[in-house]
Protein backbone atom coordinates (compact mmCIF):
# COMPACT_ATOMS: atom_id res chain seq x y z
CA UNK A 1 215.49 113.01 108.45
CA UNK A 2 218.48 114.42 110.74
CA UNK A 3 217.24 117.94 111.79
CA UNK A 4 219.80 120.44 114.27
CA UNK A 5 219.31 122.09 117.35
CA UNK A 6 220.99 124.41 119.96
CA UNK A 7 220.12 124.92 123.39
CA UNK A 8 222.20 126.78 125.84
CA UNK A 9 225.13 127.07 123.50
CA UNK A 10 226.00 129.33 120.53
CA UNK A 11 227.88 126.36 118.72
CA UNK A 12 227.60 125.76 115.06
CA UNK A 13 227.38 122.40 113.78
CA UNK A 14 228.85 122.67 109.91
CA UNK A 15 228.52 119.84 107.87
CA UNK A 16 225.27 118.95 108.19
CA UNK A 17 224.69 117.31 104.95
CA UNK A 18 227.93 115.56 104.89
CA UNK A 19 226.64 114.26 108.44
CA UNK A 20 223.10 113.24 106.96
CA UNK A 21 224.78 110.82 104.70
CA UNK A 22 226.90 109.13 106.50
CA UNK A 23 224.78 108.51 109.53
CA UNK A 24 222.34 107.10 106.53
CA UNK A 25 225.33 105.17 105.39
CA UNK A 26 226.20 103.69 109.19
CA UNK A 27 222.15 102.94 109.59
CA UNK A 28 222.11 101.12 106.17
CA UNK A 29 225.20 99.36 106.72
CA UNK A 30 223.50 97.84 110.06
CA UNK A 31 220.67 96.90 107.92
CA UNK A 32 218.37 99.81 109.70
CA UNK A 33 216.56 103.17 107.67
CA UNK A 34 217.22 106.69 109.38
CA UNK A 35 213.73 108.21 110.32
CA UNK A 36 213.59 111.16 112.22
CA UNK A 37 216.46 111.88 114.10
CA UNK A 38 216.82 115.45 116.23
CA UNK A 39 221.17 116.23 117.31
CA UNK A 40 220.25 119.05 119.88
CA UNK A 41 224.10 120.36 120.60
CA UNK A 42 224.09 121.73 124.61
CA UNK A 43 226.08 123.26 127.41
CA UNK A 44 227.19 120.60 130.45
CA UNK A 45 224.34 122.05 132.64
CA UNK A 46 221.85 121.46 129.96
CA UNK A 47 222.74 118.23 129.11
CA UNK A 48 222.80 117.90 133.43
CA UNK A 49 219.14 119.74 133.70
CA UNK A 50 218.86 117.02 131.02
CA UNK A 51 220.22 114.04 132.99
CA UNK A 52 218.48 114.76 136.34
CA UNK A 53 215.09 115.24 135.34
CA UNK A 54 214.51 112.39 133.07
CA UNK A 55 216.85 109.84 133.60
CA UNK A 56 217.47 110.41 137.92
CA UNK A 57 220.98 110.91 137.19
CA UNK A 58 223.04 113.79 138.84
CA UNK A 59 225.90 114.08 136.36
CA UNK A 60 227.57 115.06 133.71
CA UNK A 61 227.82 112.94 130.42
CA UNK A 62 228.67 114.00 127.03
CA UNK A 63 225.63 112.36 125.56
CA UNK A 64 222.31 111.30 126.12
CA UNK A 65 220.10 108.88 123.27
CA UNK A 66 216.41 108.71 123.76
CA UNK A 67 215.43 105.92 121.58
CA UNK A 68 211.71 106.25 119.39
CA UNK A 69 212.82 103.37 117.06
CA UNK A 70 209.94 101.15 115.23
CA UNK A 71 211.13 97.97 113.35
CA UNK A 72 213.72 98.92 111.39
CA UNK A 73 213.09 102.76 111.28
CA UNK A 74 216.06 104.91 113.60
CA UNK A 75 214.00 107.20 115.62
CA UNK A 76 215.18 109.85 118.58
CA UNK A 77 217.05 112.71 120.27
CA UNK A 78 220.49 112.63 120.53
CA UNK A 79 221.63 115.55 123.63
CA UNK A 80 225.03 116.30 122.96
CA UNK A 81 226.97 118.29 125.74
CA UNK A 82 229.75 120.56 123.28
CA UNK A 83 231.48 121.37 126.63
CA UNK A 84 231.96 117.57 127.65
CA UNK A 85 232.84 116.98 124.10
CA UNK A 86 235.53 119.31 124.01
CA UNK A 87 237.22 118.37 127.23
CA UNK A 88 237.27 114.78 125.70
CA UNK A 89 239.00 115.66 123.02
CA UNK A 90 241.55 117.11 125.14
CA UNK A 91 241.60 114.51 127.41
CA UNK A 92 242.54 111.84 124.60
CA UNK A 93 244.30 114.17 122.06
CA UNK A 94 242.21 113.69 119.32
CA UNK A 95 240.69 116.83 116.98
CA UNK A 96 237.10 118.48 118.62
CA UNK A 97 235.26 117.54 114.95
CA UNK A 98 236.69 113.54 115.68
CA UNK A 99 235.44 113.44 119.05
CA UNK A 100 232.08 114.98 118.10
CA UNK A 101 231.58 112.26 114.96
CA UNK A 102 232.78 109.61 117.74
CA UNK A 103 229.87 110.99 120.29
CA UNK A 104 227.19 111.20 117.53
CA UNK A 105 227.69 107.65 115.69
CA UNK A 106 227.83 106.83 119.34
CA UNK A 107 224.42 107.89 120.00
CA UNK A 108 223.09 106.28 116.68
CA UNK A 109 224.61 102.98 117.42
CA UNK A 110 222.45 103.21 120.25
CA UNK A 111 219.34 103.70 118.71
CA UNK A 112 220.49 100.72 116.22
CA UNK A 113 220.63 98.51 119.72
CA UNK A 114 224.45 98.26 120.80
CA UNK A 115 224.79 98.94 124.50
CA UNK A 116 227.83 100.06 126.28
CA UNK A 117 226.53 98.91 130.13
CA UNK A 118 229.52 95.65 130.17
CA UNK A 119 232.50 95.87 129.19
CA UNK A 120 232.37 93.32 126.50
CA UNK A 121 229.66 95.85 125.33
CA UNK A 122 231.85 98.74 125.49
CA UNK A 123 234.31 96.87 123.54
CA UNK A 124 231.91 95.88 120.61
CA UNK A 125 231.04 99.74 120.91
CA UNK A 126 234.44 101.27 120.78
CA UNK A 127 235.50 98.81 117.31
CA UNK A 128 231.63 99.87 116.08
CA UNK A 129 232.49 103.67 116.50
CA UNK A 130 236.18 103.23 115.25
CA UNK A 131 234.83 101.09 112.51
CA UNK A 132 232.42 103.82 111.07
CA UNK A 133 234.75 106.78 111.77
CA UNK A 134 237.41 105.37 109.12
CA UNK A 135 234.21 104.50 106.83
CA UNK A 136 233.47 108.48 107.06
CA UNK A 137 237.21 109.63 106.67
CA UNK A 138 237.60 107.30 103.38
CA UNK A 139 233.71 107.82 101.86
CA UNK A 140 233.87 111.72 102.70
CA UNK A 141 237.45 113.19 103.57
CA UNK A 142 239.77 112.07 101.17
């Protein structure tokens, strides 16, 4: 189960049950079940507060995954930073709401096991997120 939170921002994530199935779609597709999965949407010093305290790291990042998988089962919070979001989407002139589905499939690719800490790994990443972003435009947005 996907469930939605806000903290420190007044965004409004619409879509939700769109979003539910095709995050179950990406997890099934990597041979994985979605269990319970919490998107908490935040401001940059959140997602900061967020960064420093648990993971010793004093900056910002659009996302951070904390992974409670078991076996097969997609477990964890995803902390997504709307601000950082945003300014991505500026940065590489792409729509807010494509950024956003590139930062959450992000995070569940994550919990599935694909790292982004090499390059060869960012690579594999970047054709993953690309990959399921087209599989959610033709499934959902024709």
């Amino acid at each position: 189960m996907v469930s939605y939170y806000t903290q420190d921002t007044n965004f409004n994530f619409k879509g939700r049950l769109l979003n539910n199935r095709w995050l179950k779609m990406v997890a099934e597709s990597e041979l994985k079940r979605l269990g319970d999965i919490s998107i908490i949407f935040c401001s940059d010093n959140y997602i900061l507060d967020v960064n420093m305290k648990y993971l010793q790291h004093d900056y910002f990042t659009d996302i951070i995954t904390f992974d409670y998988c078991e076996g097969d089962r997609l477990s964890g919070d995803l902390f997504i930073s709307v601000d950082s979001v945003r300014e991505n989407a500026t940065f590489y002139g792409t729509e807010f709401d494509n950024e956003l589905n590139r930062v959450i499939v992000h995070g569940l690719l994550h919990l599935i096991g694909y790292d982004d800490h090499t390059e060869e790994d960012q690579k594999t990443m970047r054709a993953k997120e690309n990959y399921y972003l087209q599989l959610r435009k033709d499934a959902f947005e024709k």
